[in-house]
N, C-alpha and C. Protein backbone atom coordinates (compact mmCIF):
# COMPACT_ATOMS: atom_id res chain seq x y z
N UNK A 1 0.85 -1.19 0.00
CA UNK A 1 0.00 0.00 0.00
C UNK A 1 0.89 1.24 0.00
N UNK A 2 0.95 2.05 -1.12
CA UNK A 2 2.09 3.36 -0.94
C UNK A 2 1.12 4.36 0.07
N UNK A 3 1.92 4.61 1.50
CA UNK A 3 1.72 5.67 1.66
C UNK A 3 1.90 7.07 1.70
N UNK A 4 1.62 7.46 2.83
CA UNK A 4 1.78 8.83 2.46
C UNK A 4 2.91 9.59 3.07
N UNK A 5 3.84 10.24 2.23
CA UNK A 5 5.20 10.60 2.23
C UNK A 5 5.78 11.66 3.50
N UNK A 6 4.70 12.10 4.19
CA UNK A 6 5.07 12.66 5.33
C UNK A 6 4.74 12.13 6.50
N UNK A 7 3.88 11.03 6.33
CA UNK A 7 3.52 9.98 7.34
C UNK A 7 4.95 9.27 7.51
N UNK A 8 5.35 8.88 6.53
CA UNK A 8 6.78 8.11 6.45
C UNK A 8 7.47 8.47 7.04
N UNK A 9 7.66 9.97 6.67
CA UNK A 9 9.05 10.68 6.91
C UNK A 9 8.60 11.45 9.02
N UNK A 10 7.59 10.84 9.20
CA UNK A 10 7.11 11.32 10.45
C UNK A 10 7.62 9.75 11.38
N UNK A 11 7.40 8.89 10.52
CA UNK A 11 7.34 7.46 11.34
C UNK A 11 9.02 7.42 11.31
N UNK A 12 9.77 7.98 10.66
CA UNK A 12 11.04 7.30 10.61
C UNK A 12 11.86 8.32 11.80
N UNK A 13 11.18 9.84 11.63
CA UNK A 13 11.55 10.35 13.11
C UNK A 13 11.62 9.86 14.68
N UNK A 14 10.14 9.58 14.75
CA UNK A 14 9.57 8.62 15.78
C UNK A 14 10.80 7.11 15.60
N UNK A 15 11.20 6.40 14.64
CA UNK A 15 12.32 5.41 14.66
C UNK A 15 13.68 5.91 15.13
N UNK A 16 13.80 7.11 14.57
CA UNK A 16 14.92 7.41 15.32
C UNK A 16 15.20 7.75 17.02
N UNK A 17 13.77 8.27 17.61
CA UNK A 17 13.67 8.32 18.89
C UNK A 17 13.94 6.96 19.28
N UNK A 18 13.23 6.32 18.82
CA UNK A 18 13.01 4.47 19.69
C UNK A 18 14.37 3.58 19.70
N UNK A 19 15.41 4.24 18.32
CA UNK A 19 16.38 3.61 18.46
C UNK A 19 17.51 4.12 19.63
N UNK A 20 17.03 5.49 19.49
CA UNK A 20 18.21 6.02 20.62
C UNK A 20 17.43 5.72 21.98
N UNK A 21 16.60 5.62 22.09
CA UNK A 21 15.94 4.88 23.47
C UNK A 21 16.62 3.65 23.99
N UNK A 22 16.45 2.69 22.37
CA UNK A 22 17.35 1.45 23.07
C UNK A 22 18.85 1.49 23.35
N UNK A 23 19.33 2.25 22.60
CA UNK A 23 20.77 2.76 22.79
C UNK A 23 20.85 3.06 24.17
N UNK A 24 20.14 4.41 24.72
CA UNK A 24 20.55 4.34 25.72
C UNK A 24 20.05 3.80 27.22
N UNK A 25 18.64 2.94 26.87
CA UNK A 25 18.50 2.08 28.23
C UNK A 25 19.60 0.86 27.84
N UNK A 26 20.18 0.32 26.80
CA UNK A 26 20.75 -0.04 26.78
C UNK A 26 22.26 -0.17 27.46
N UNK A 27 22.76 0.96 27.76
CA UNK A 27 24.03 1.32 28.48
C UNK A 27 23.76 1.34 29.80
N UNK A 28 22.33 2.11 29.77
CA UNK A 28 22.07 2.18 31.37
C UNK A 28 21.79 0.91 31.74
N UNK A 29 21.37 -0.50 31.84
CA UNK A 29 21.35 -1.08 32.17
C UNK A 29 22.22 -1.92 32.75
N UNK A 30 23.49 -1.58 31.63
CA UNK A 30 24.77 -2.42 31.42
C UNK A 30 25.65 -1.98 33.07
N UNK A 31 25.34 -0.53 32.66
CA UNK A 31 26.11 -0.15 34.21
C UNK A 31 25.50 -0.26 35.67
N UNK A 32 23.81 -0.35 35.54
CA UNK A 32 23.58 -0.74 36.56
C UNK A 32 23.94 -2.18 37.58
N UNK A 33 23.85 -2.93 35.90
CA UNK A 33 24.53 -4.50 36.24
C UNK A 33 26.04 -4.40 36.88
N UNK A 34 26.89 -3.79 36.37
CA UNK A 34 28.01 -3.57 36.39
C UNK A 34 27.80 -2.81 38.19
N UNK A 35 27.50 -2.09 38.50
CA UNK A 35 27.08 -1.63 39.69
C UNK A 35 26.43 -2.40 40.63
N UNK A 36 25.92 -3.56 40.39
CA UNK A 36 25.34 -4.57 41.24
C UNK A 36 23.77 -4.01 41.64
N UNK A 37 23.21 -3.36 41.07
CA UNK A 37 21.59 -2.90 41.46
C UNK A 37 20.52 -3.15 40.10
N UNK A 38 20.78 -5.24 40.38
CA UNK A 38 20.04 -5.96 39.49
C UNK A 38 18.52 -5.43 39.82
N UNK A 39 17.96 -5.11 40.48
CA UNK A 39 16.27 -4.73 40.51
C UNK A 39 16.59 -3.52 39.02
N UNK A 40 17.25 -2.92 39.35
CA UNK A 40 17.28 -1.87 38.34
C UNK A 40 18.09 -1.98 36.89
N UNK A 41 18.85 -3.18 36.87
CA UNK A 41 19.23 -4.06 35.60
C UNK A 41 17.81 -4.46 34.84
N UNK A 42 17.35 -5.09 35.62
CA UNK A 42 16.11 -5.74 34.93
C UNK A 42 15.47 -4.72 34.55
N UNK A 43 14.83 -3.90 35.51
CA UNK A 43 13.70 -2.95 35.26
C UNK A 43 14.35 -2.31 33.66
N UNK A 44 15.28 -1.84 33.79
CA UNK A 44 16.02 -1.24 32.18
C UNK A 44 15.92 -1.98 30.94
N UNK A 45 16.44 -2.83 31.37
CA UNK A 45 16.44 -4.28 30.42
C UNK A 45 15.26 -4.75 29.80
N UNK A 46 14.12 -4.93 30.51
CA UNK A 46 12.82 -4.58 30.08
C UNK A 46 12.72 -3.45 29.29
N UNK A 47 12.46 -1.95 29.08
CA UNK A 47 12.46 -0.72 29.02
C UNK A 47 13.16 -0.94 27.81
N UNK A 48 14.28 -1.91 27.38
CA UNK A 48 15.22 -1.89 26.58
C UNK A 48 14.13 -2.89 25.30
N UNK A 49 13.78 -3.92 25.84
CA UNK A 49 13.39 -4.64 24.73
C UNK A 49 11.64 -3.71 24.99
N UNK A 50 11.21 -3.55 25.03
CA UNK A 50 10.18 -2.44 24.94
C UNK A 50 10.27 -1.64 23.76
N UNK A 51 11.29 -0.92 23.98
CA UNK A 51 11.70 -0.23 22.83
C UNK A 51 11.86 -0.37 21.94
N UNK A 52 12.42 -1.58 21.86
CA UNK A 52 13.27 -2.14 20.25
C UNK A 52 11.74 -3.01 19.83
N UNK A 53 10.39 -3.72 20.86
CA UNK A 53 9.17 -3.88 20.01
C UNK A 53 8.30 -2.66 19.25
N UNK A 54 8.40 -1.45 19.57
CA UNK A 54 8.39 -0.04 19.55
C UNK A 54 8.84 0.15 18.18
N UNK A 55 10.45 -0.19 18.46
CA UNK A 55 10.92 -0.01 16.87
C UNK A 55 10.31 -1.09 15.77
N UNK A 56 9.93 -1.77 16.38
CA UNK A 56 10.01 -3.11 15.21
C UNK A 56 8.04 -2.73 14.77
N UNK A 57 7.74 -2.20 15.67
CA UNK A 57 6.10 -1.60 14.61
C UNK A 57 6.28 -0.90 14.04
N UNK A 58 7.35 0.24 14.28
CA UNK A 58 7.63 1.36 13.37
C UNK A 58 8.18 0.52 12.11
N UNK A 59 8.94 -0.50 12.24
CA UNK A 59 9.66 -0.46 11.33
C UNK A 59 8.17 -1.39 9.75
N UNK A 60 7.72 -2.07 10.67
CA UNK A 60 6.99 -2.84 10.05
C UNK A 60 5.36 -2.07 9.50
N UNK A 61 5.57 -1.25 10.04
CA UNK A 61 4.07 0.16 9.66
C UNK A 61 5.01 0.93 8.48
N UNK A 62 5.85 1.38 8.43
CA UNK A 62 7.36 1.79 7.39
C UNK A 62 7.17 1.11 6.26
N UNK A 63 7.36 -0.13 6.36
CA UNK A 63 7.40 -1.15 5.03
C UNK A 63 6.01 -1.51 4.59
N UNK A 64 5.39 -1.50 5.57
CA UNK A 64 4.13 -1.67 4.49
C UNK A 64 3.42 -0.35 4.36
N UNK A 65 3.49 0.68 4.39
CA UNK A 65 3.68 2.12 3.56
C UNK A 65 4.86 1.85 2.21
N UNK A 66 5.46 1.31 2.03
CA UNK A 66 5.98 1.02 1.07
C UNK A 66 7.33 1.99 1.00
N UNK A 67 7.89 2.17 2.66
CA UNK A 67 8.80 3.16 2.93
C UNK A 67 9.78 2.38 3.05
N UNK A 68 11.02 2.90 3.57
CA UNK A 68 12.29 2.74 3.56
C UNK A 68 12.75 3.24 5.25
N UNK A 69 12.31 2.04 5.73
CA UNK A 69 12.82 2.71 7.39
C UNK A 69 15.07 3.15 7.47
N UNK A 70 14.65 4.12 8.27
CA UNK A 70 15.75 4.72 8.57
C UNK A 70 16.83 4.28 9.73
N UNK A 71 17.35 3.19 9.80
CA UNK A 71 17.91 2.56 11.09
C UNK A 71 18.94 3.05 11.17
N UNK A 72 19.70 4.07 10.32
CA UNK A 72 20.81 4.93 11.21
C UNK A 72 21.19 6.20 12.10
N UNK A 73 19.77 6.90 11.39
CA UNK A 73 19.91 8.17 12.31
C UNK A 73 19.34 7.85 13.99
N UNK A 74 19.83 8.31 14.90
CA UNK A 74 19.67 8.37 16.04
C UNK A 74 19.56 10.06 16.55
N UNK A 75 19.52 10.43 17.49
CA UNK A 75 19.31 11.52 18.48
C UNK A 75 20.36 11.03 19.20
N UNK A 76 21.41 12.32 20.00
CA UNK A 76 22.32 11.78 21.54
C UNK A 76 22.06 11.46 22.10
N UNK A 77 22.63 10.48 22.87
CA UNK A 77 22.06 9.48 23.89
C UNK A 77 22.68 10.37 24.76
N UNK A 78 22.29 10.29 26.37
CA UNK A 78 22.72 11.40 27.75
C UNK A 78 22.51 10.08 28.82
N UNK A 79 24.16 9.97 28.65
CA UNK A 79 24.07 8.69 29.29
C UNK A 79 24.47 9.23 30.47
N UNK A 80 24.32 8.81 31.87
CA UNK A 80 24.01 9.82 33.47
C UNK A 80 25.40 8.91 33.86
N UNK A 81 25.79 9.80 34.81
CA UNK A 81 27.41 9.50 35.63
C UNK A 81 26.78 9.01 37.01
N UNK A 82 25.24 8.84 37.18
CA UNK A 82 24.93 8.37 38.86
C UNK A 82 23.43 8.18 38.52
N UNK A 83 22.79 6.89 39.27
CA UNK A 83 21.44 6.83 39.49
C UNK A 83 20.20 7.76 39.26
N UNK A 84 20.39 8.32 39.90
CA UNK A 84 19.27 9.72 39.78
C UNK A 84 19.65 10.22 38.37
N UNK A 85 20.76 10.68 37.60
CA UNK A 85 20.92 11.26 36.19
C UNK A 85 20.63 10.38 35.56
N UNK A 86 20.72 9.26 35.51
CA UNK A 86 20.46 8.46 34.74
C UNK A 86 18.96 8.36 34.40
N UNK A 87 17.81 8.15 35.53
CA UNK A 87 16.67 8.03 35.50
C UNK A 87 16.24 9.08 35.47
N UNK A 88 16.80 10.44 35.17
CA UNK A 88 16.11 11.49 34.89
C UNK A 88 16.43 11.75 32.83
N UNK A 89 17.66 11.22 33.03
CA UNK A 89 18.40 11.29 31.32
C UNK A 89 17.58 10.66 30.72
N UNK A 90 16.56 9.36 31.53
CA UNK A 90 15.92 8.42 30.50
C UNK A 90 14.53 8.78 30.36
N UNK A 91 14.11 9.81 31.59
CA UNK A 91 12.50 10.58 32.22
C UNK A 91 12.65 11.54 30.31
N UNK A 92 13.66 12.46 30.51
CA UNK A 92 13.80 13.24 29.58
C UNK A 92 13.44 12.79 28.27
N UNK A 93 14.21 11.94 28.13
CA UNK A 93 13.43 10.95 26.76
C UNK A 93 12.76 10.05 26.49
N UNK A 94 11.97 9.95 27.48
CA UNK A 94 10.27 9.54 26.96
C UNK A 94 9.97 10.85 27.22
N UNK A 95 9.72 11.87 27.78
CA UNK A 95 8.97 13.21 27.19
C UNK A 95 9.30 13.51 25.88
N UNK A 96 10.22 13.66 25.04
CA UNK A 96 10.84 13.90 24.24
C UNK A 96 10.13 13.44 23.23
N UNK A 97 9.85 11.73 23.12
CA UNK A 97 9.33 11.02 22.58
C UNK A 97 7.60 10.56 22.73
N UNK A 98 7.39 10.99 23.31
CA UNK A 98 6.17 11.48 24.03
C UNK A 98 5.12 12.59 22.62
N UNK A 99 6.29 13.64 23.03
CA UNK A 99 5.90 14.73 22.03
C UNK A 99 5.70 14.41 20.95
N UNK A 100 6.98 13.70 20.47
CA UNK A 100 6.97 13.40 18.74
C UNK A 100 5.84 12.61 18.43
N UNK A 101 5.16 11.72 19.87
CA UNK A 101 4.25 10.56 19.03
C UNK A 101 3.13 11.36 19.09
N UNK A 102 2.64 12.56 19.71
CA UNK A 102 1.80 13.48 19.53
C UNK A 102 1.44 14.05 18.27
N UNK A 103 2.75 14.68 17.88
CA UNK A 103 2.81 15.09 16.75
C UNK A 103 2.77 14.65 15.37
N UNK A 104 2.88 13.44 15.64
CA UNK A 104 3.01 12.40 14.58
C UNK A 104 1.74 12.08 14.53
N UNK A 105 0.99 11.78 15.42
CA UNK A 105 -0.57 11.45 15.28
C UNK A 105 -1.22 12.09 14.35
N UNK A 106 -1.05 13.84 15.09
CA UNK A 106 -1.60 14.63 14.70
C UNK A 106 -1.79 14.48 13.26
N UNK A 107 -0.38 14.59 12.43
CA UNK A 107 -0.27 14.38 11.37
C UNK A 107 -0.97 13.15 10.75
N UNK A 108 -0.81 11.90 11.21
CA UNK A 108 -2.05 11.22 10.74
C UNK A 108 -3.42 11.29 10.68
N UNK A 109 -3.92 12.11 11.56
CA UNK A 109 -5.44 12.72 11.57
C UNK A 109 -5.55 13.74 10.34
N UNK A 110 -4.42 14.43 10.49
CA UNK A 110 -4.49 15.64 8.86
C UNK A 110 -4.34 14.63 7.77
N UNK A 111 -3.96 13.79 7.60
CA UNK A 111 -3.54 13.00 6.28
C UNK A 111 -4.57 12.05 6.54
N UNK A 112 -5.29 11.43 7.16
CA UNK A 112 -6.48 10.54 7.04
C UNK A 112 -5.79 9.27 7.64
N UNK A 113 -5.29 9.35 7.86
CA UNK A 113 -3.93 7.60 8.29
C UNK A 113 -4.89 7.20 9.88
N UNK A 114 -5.95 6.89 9.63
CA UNK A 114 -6.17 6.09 11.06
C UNK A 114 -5.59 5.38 11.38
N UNK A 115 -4.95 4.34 11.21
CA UNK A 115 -4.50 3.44 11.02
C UNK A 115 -3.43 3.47 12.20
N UNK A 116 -2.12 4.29 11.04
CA UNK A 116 -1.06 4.65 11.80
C UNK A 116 -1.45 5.40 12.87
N UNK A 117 -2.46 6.16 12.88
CA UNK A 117 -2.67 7.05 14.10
C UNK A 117 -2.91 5.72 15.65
N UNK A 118 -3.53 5.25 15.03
CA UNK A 118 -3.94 3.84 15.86
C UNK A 118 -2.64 3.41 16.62
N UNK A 119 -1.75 2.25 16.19
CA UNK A 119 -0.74 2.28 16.09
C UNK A 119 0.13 2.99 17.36
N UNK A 120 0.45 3.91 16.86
CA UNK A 120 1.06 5.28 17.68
C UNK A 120 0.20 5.89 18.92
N UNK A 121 -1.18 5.66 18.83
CA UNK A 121 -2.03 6.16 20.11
C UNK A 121 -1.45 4.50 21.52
N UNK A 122 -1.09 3.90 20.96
CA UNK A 122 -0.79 1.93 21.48
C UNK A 122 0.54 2.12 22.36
N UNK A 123 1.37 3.50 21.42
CA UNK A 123 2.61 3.07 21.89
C UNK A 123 2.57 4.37 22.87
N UNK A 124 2.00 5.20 22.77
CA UNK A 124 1.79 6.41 23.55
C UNK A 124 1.33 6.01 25.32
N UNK A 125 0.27 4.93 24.70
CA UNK A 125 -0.09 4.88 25.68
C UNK A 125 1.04 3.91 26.91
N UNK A 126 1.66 3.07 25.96
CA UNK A 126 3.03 2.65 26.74
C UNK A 126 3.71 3.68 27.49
N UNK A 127 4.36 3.97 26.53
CA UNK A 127 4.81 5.43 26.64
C UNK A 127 4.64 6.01 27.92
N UNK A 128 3.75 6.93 28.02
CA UNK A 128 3.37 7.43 29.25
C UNK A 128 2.43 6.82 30.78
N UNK A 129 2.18 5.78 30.07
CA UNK A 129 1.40 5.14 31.59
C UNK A 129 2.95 4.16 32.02
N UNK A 130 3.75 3.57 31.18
CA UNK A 130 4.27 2.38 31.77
C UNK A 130 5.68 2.89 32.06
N UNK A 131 6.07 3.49 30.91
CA UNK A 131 7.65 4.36 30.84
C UNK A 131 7.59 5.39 31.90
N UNK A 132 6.93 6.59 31.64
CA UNK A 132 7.59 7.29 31.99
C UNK A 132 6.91 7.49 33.35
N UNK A 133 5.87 7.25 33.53
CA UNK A 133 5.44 7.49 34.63
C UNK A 133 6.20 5.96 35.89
N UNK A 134 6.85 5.35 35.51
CA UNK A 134 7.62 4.48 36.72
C UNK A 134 8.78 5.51 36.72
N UNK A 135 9.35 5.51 36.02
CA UNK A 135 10.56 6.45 35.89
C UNK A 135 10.12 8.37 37.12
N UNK A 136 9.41 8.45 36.83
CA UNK A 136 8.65 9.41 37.74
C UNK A 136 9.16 8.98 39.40
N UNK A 137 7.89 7.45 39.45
CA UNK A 137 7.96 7.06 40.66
C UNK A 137 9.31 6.82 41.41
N UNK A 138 10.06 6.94 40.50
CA UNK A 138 11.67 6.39 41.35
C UNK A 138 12.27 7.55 41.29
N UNK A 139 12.44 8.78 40.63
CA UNK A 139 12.78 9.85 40.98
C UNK A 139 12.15 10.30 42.23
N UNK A 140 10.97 9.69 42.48
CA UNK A 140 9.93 10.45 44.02
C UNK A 140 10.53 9.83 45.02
N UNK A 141 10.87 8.33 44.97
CA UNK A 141 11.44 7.46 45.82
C UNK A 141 12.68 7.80 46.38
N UNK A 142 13.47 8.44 45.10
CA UNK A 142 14.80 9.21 45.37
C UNK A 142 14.49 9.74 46.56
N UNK A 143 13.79 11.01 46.57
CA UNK A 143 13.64 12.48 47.05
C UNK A 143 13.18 11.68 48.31
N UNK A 144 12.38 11.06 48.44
CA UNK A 144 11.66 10.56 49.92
C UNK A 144 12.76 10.03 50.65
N UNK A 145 13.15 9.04 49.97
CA UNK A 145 14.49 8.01 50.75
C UNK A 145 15.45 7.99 51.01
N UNK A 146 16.00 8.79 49.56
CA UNK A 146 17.64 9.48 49.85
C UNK A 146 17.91 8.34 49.02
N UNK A 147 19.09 9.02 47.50
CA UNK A 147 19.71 8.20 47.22
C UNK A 147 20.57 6.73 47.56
N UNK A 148 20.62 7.01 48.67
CA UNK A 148 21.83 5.86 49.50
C UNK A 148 20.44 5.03 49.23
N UNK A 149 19.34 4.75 50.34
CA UNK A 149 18.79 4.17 50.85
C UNK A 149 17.74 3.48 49.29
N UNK A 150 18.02 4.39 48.47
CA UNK A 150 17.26 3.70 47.13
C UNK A 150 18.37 2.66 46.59
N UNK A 151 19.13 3.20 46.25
CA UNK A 151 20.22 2.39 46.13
C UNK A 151 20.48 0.92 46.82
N UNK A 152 19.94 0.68 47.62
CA UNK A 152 19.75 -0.38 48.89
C UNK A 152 18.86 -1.02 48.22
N UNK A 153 17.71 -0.25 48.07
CA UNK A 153 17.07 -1.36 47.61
C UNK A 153 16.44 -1.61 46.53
N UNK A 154 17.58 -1.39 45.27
CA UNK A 154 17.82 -1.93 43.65
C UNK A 154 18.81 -2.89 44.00
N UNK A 155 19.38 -3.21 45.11
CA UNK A 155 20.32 -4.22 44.76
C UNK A 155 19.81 -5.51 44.75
């Protein structure tokens, strides 16, 4: 089905968010492991393959538009030097990405694309109920508990 050429070029933006997502829960995970605060290995690690199913609708809504997904461009990854930066580096981008899937909708409602709008309302709703809003809760946990004492208990 050819679609429509700014839908494409909207979905491959949105790919480039999701890839630098996995990029960088990807690292963050690596160092949490590396740090010994497996509760928070996993939790990432999850977050990580999340993403990359994320990418893989984009990529597969892409091709059957009869597009050409974009798997090299990325966005900087802001990979954090301590716990709290980290889960705020990763808060930052799901807002980030947040926006774009807004905007991207939008654009499917102007172009008639229910479809894709569909789609993208699925991952939004990931997005902000499952992503970013845990990511929230452990920045609150921070502030209540005190880094040390969070730290305690991700290990």
């Amino acid at each position: 089905m050819q679609g429509n050429q700014r839908v494409i070029a909207g979905l491959n933006k949105l790919l480039a968010g999701e890839l630098t997502a996995m990029d960088q829960y990807f690292i963050h995970s690596a160092m949490y492991e590396d740090w010994g605060l497996g509760k928070l290995h996993e939790r990432i690690a999850h977050e990580f393959d999340d993403e990359k199913q994320h990418a893989n609708m984009l990529i597969q809504r892409i091709l059957f538009l009869e597009g050409t997904p974009d798997m090299v461009t990325r966005e900087p990854i802001n990979v954090g030097k301590d716990v709290k930066e980290m889960l705020n580096n990763d808060l930052q981008l799901e807002y980030s990405v947040t926006a774009l899937l807004k905007e991207i909708m939008a654009l499917c409602e102007e172009e008639q694309d229910y479809q894709t709008r569909e789609i993208l309302r699925i991952m939004l709703d990931d997005t902000e109920m499952d992503h970013a809003y845990w990511l929230e809760k452990q920045l609150g946990l921070i502030e209540r508990l005190g880094l040390q004492n969070y730290q305690q208990a991700m290990m």
